[in-house]
PDB file of N, CA and C in Angstrom:
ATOM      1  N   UNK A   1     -16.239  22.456   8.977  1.00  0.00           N
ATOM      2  CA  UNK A   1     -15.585  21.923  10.144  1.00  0.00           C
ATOM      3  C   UNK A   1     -14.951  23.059  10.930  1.00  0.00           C
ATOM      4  N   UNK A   2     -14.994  23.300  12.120  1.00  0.00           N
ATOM      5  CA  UNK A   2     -14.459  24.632  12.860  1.00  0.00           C
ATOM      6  C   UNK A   2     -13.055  23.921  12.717  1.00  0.00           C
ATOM      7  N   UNK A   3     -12.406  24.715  13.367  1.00  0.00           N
ATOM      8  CA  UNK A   3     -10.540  24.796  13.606  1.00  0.00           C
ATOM      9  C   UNK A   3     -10.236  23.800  14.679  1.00  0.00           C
ATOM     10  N   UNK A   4     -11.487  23.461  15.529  1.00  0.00           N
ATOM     11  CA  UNK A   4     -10.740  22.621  17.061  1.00  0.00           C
ATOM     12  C   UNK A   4     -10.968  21.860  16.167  1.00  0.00           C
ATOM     13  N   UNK A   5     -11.882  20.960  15.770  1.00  0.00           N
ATOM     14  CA  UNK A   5     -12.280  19.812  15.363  1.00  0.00           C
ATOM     15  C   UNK A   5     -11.254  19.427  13.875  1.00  0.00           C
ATOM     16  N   UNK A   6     -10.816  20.363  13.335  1.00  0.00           N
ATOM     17  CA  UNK A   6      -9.651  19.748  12.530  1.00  0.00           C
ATOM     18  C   UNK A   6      -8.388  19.538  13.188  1.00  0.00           C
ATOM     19  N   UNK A   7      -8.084  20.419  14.171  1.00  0.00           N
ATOM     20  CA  UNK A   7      -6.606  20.132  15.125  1.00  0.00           C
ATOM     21  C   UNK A   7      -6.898  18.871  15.817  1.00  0.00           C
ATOM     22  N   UNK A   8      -8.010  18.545  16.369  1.00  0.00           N
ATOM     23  CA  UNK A   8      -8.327  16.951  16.664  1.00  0.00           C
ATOM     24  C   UNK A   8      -8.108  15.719  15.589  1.00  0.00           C
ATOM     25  N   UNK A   9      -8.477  16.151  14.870  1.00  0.00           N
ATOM     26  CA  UNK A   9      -8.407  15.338  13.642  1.00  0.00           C
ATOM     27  C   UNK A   9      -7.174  15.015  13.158  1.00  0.00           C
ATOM     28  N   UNK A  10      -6.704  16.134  13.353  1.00  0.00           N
ATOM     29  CA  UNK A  10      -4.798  16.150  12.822  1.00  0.00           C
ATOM     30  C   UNK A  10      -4.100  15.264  13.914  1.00  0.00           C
ATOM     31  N   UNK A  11      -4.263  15.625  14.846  1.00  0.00           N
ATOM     32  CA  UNK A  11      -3.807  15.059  16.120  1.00  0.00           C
ATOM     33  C   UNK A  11      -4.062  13.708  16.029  1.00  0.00           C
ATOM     34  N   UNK A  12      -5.312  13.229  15.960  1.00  0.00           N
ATOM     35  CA  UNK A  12      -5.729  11.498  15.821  1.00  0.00           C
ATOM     36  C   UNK A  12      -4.670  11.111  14.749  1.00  0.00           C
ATOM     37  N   UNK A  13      -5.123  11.705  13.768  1.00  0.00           N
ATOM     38  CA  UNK A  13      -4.334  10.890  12.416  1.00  0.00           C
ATOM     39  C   UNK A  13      -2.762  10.858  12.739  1.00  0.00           C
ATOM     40  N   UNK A  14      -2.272  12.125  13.484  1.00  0.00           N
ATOM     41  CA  UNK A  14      -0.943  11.792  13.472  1.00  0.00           C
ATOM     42  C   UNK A  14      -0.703  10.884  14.565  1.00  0.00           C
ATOM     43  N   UNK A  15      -1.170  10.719  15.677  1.00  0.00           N
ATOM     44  CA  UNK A  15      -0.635   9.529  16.545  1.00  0.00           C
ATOM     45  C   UNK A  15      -0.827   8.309  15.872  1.00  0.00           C
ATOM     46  N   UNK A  16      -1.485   8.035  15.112  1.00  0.00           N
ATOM     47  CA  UNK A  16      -1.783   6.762  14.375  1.00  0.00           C
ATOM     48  C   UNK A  16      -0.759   6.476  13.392  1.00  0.00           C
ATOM     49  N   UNK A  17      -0.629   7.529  12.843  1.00  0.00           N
ATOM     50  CA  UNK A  17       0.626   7.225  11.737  1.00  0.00           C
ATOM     51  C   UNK A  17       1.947   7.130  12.026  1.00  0.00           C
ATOM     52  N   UNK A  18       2.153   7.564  13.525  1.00  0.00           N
ATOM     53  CA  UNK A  18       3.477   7.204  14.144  1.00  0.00           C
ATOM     54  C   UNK A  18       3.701   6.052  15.019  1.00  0.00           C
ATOM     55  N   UNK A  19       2.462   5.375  15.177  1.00  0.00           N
ATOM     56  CA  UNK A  19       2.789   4.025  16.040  1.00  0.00           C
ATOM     57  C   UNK A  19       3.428   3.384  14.974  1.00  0.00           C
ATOM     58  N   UNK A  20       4.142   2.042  15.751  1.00  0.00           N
ATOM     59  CA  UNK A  20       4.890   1.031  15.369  1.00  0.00           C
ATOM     60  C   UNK A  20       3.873   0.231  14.077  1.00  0.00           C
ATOM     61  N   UNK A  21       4.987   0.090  13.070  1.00  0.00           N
ATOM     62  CA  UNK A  21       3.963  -0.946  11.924  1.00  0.00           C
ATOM     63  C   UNK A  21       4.298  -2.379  12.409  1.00  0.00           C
ATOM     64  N   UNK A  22       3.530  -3.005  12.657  1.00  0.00           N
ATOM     65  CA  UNK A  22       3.677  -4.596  12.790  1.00  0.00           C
ATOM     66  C   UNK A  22       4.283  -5.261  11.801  1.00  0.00           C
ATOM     67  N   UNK A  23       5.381  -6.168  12.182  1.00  0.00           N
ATOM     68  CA  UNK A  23       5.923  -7.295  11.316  1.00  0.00           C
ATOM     69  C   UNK A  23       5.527  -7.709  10.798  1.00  0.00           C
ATOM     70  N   UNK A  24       5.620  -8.188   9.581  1.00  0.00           N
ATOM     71  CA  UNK A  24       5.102  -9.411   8.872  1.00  0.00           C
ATOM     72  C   UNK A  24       5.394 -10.796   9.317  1.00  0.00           C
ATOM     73  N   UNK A  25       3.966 -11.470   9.067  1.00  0.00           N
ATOM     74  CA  UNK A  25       4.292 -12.905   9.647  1.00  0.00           C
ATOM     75  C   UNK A  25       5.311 -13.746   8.768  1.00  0.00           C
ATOM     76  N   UNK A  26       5.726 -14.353   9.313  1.00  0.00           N
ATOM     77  CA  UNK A  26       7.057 -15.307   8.182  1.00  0.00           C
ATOM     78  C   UNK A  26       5.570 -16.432   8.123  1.00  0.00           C
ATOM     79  N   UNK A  27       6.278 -17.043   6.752  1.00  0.00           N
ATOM     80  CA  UNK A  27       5.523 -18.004   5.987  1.00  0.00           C
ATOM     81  C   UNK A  27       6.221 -18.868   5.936  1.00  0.00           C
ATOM     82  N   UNK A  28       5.304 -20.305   6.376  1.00  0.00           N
ATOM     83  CA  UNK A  28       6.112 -21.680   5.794  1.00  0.00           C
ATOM     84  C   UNK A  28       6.107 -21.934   4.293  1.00  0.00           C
ATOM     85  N   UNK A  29       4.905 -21.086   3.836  1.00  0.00           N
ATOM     86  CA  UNK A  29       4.607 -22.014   2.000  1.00  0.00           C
ATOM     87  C   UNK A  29       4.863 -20.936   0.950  1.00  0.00           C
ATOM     88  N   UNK A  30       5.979 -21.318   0.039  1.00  0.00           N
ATOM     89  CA  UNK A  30       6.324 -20.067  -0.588  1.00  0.00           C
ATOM     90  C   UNK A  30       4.980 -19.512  -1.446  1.00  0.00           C
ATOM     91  N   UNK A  31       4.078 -20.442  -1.803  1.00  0.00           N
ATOM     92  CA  UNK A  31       2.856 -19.700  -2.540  1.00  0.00           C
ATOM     93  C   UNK A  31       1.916 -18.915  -1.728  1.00  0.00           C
ATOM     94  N   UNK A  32       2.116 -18.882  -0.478  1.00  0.00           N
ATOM     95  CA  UNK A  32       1.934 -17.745   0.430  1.00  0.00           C
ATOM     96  C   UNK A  32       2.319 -16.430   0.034  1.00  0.00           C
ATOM     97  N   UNK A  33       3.234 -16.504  -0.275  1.00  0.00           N
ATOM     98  CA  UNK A  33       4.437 -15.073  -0.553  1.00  0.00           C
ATOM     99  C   UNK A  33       4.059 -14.778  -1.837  1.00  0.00           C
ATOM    100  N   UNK A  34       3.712 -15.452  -2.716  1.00  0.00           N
ATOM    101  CA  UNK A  34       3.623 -15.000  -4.462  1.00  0.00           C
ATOM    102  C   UNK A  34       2.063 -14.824  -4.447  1.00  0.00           C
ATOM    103  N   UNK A  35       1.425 -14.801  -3.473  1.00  0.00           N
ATOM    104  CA  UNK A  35      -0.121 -14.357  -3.670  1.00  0.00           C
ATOM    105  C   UNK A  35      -0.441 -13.406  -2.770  1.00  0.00           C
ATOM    106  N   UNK A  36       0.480 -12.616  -1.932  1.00  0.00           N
ATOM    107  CA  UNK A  36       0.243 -11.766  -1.090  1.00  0.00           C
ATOM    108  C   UNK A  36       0.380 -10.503  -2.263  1.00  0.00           C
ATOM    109  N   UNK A  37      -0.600  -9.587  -2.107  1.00  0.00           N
ATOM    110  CA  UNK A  37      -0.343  -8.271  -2.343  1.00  0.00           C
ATOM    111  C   UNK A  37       0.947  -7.340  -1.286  1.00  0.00           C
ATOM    112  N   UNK A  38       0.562  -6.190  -1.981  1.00  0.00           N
ATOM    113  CA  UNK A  38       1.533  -4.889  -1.423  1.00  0.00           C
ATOM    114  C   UNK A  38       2.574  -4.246  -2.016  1.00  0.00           C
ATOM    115  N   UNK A  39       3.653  -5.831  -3.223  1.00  0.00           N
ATOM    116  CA  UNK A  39       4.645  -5.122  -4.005  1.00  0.00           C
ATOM    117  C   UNK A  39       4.920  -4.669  -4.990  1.00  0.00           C
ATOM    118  N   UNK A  40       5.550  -3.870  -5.252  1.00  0.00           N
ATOM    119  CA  UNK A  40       5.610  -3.393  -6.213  1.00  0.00           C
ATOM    120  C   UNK A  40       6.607  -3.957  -7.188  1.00  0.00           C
ATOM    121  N   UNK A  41       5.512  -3.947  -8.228  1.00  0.00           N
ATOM    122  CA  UNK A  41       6.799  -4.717  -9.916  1.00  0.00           C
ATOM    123  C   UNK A  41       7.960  -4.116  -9.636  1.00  0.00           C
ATOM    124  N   UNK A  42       8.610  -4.987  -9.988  1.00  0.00           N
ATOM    125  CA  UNK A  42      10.131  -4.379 -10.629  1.00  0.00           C
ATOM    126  C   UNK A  42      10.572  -3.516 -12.120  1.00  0.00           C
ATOM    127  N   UNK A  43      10.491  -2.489 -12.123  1.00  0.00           N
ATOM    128  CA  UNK A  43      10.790  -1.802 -13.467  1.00  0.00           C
ATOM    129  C   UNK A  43      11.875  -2.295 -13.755  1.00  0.00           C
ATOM    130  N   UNK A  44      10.976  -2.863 -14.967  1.00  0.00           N
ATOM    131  CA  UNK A  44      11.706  -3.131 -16.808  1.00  0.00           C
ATOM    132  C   UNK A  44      10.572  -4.896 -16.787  1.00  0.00           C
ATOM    133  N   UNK A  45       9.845  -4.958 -16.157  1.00  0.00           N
ATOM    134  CA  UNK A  45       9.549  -6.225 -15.969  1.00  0.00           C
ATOM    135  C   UNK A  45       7.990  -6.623 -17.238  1.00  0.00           C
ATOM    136  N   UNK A  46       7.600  -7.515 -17.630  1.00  0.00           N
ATOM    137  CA  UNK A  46       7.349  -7.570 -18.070  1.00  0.00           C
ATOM    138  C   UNK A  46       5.343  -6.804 -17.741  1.00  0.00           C
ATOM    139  N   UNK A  47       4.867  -7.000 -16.483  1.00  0.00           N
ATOM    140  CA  UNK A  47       4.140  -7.092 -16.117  1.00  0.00           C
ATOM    141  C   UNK A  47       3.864  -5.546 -15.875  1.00  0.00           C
ATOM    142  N   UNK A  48       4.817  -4.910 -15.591  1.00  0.00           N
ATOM    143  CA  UNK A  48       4.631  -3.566 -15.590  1.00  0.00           C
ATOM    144  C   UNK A  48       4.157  -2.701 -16.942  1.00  0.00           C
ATOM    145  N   UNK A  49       4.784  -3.466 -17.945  1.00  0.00           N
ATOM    146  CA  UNK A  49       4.802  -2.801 -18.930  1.00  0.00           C
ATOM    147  C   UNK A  49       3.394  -3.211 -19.741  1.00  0.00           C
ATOM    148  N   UNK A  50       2.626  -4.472 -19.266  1.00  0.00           N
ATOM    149  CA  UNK A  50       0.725  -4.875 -19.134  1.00  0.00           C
ATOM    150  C   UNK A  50       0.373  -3.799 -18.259  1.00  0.00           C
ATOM    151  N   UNK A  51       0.331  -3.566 -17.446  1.00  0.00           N
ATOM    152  CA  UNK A  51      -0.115  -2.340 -16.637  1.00  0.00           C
ATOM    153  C   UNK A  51      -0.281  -1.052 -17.214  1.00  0.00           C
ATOM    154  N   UNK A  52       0.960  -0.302 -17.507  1.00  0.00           N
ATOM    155  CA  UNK A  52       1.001   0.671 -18.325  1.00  0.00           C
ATOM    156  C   UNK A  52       0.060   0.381 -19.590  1.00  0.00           C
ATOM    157  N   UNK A  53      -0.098  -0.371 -20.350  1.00  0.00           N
ATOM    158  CA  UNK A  53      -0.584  -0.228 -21.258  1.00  0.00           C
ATOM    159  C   UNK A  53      -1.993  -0.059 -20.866  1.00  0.00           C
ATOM    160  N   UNK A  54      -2.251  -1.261 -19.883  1.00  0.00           N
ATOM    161  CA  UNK A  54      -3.652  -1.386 -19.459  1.00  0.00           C
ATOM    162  C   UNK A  54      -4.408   0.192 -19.263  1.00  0.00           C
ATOM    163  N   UNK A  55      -3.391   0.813 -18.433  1.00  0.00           N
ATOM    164  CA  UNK A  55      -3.873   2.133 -18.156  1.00  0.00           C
ATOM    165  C   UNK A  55      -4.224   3.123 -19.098  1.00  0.00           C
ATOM    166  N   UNK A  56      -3.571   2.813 -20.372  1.00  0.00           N
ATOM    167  CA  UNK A  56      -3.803   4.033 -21.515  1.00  0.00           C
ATOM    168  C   UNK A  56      -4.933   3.650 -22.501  1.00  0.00           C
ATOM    169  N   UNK A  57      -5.537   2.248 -22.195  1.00  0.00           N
ATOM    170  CA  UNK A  57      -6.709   1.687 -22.846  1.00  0.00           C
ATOM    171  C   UNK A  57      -7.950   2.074 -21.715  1.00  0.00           C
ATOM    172  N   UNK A  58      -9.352   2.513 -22.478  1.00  0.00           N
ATOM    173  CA  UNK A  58     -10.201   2.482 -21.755  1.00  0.00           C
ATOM    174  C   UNK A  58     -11.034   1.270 -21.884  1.00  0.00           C
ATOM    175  N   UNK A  59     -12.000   1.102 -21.045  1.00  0.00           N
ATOM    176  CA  UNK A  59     -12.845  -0.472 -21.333  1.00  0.00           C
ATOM    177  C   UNK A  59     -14.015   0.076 -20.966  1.00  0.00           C
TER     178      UNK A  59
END
């Protein structure tokens, strides 16, 4: 890749990463909310600690 074409590149990516993030839509149905991805467990939780394990097992 020459040097312009990465300073372009840098340039794209950074105007993009500085626009505004859009709101989240509010939900009428709470099983809306408990099936959305994005959050993160709460450490000490039970589910985290399936995860971790999951990760140190191969399949």
């Amino acid at each position: 890749m020459k040097d312009s074409q990465l300073q372009a590149l840098l340039r794209k990516t950074a105007a993009k990463a500085s626009q505004q993030k859009k709101p989240a839509k509010a939900t009428f149905d709470s099983t809306l909310d408990a099936t959305r991805g994005g959050k993160e467990p709460i450490q000490g939780t039970e589910a985290e600690e399936i995860f971790k394990e999951m990760k140190r097992r191969e399949f």
